[in-house]
C-alpha atoms as a PDB file:
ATOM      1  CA  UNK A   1      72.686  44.970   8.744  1.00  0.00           C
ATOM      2  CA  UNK A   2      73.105  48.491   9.732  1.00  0.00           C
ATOM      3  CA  UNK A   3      76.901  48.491  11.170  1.00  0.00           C
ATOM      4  CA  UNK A   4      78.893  50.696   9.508  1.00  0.00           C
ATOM      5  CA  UNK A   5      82.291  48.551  10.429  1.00  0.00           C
ATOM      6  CA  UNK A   6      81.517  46.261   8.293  1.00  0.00           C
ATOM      7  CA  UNK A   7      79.554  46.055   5.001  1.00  0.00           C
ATOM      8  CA  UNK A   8      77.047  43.007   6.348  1.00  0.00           C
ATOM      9  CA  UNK A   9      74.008  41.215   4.063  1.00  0.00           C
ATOM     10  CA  UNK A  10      71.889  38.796   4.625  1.00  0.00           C
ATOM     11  CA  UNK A  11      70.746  36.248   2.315  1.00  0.00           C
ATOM     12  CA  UNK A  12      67.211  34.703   2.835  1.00  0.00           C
ATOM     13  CA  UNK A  13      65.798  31.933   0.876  1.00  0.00           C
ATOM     14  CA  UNK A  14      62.313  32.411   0.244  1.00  0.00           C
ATOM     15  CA  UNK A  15      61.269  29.849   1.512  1.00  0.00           C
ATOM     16  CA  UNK A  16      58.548  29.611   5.110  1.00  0.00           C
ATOM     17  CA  UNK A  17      58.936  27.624   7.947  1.00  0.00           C
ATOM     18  CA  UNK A  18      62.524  26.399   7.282  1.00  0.00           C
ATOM     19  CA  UNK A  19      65.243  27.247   9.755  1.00  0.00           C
ATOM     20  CA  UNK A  20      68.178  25.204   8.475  1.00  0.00           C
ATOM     21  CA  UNK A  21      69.938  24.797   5.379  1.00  0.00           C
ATOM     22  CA  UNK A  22      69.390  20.750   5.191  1.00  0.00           C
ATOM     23  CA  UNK A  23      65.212  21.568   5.068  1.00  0.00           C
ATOM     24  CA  UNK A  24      65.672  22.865   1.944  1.00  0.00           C
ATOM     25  CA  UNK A  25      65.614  20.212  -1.056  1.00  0.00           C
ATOM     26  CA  UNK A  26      68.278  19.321  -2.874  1.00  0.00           C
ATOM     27  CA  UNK A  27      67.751  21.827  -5.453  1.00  0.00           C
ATOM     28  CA  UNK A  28      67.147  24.450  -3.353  1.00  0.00           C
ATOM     29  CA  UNK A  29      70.727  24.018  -1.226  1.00  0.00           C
ATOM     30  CA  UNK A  30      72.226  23.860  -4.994  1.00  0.00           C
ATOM     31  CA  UNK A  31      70.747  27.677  -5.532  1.00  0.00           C
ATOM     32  CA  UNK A  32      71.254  28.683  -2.183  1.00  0.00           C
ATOM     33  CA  UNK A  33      75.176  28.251  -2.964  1.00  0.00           C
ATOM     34  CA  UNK A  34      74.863  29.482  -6.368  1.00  0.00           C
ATOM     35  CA  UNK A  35      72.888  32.752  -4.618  1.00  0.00           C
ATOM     36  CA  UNK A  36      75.256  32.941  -1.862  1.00  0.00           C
ATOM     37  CA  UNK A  37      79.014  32.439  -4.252  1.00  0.00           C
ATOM     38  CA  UNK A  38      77.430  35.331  -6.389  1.00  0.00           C
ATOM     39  CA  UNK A  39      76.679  37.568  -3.477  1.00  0.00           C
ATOM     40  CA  UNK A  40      80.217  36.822  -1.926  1.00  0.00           C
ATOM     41  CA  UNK A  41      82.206  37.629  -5.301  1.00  0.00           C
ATOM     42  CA  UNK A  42      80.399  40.689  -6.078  1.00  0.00           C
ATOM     43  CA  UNK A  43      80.747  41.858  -2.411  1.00  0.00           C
ATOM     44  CA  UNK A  44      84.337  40.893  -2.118  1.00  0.00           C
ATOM     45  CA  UNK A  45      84.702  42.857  -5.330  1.00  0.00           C
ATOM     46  CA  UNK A  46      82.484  45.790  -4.438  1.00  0.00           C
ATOM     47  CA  UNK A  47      84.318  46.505  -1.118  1.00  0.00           C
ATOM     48  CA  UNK A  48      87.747  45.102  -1.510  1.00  0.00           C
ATOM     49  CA  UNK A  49      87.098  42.068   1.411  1.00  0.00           C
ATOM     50  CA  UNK A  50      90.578  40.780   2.901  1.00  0.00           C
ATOM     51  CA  UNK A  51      88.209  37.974   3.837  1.00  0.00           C
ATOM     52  CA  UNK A  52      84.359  37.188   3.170  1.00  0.00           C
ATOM     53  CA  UNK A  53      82.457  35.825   6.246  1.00  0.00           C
ATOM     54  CA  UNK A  54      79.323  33.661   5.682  1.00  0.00           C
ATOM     55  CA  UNK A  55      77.440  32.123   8.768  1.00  0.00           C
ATOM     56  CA  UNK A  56      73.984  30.760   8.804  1.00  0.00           C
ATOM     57  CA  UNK A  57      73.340  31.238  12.205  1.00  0.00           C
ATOM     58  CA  UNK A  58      69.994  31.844  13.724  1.00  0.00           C
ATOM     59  CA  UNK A  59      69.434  32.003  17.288  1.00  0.00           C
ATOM     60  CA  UNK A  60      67.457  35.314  17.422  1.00  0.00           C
ATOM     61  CA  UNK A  61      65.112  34.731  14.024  1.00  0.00           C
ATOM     62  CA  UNK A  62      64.636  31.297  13.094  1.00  0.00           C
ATOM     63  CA  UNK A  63      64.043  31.908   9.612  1.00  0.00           C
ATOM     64  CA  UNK A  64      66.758  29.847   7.459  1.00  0.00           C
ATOM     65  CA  UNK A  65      69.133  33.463   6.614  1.00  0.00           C
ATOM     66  CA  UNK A  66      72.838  33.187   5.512  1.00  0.00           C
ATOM     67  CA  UNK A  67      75.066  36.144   6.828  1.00  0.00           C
ATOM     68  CA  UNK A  68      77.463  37.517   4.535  1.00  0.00           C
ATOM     69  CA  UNK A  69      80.041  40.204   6.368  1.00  0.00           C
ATOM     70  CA  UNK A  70      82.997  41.733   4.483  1.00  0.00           C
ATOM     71  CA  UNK A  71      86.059  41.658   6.426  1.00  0.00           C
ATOM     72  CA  UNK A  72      89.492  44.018   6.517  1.00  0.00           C
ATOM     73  CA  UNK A  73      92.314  42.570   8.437  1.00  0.00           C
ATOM     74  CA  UNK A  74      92.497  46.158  10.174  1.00  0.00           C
ATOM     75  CA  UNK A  75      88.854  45.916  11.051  1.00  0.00           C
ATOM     76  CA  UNK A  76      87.892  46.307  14.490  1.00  0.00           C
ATOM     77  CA  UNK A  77      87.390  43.061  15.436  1.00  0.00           C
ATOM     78  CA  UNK A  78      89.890  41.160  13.559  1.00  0.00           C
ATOM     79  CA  UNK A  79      90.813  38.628  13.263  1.00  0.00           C
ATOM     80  CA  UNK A  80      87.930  37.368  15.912  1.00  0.00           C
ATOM     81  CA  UNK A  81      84.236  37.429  15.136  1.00  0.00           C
ATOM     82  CA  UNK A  82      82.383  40.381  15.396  1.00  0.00           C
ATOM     83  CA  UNK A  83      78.737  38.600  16.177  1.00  0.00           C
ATOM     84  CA  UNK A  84      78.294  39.804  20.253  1.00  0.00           C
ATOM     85  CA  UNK A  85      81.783  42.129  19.865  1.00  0.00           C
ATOM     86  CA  UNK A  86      80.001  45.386  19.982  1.00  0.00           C
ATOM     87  CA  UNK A  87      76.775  47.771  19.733  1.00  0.00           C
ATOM     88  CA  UNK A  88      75.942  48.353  15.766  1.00  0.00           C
ATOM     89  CA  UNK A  89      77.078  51.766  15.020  1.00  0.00           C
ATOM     90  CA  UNK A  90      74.016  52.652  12.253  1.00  0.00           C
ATOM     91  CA  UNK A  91      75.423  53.944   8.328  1.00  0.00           C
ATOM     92  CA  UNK A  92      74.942  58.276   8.195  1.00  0.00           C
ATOM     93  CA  UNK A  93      72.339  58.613   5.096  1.00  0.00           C
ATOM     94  CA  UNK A  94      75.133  59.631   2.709  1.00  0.00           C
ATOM     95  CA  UNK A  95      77.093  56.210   3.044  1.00  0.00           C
ATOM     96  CA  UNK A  96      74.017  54.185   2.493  1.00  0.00           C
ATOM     97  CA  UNK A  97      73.145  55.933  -0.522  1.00  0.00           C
ATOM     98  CA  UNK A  98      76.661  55.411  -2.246  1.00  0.00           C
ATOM     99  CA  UNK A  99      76.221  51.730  -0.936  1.00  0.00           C
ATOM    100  CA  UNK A 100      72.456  51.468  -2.788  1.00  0.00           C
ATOM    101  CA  UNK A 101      75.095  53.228  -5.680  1.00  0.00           C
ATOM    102  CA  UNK A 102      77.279  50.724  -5.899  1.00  0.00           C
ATOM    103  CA  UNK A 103      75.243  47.813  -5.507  1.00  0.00           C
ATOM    104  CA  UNK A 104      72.672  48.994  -8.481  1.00  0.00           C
ATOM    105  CA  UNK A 105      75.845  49.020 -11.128  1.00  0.00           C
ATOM    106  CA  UNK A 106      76.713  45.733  -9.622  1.00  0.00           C
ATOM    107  CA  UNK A 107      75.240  42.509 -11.583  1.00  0.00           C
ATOM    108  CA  UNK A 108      72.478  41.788  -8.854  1.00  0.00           C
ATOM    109  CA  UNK A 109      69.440  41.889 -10.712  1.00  0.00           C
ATOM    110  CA  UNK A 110      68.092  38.849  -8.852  1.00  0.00           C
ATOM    111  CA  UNK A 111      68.460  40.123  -5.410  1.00  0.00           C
ATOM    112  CA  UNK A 112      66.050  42.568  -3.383  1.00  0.00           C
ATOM    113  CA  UNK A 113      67.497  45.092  -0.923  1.00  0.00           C
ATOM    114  CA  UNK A 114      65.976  46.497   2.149  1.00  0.00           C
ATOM    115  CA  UNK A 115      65.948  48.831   4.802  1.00  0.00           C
END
């Protein structure tokens, strides 16, 4: 996500037509927790998280997607949720490129980032 308070990923399974976590098999779920523990340590890591929130919700795109948001107790919205708190204030082009920085030295090879 573009919001600069927070350093915010999302996780989707490729995978079509599923919306929730139990439509994937059994095997899939497995690597879905595999995918989303490795994303969580590295980001927790990475950014120095207080706190690592994952949420799988999906009210505005029903594709299944697993949020991961790293959280600093003096954050803005802490200790309450930030989903509805406030208008995304968009990354300035030199903080996204020391983010793409980090995250290519980071052990991630199985992921794909986006704009």
């Amino acid at each position: 996500m573009n919001e600069n308070r927070y350093p915010w990923f999302i996780l989707v399974p490729e995978r079509e037509e599923l919306s929730e976590i139990y439509q994937l098999t059994d095997e899939d779920q497995v690597q879905l927790m595999r995918e989303s523990s490795h994303l969580s340590r590295t980001l927790s890591e990475l950014f120095r998280a207080d706190k690592m929130n994952i949420a799988a919700i999906g009210n505005l795109v029903p594709q299944l997607h697993l949020h991961h948001v790293v959280r600093y107790r003096g954050d803005p919205a802490w200790p309450g949720p930030i989903w509805g708190r406030f208008d995304p204030l968009p990354y300035d082009a030199p903080t996204i490129m020391e983010i793409r920085r980090k995250l290519g030295a980071a052990p991630l090879q199985h992921f794909v980032f986006f704009d």
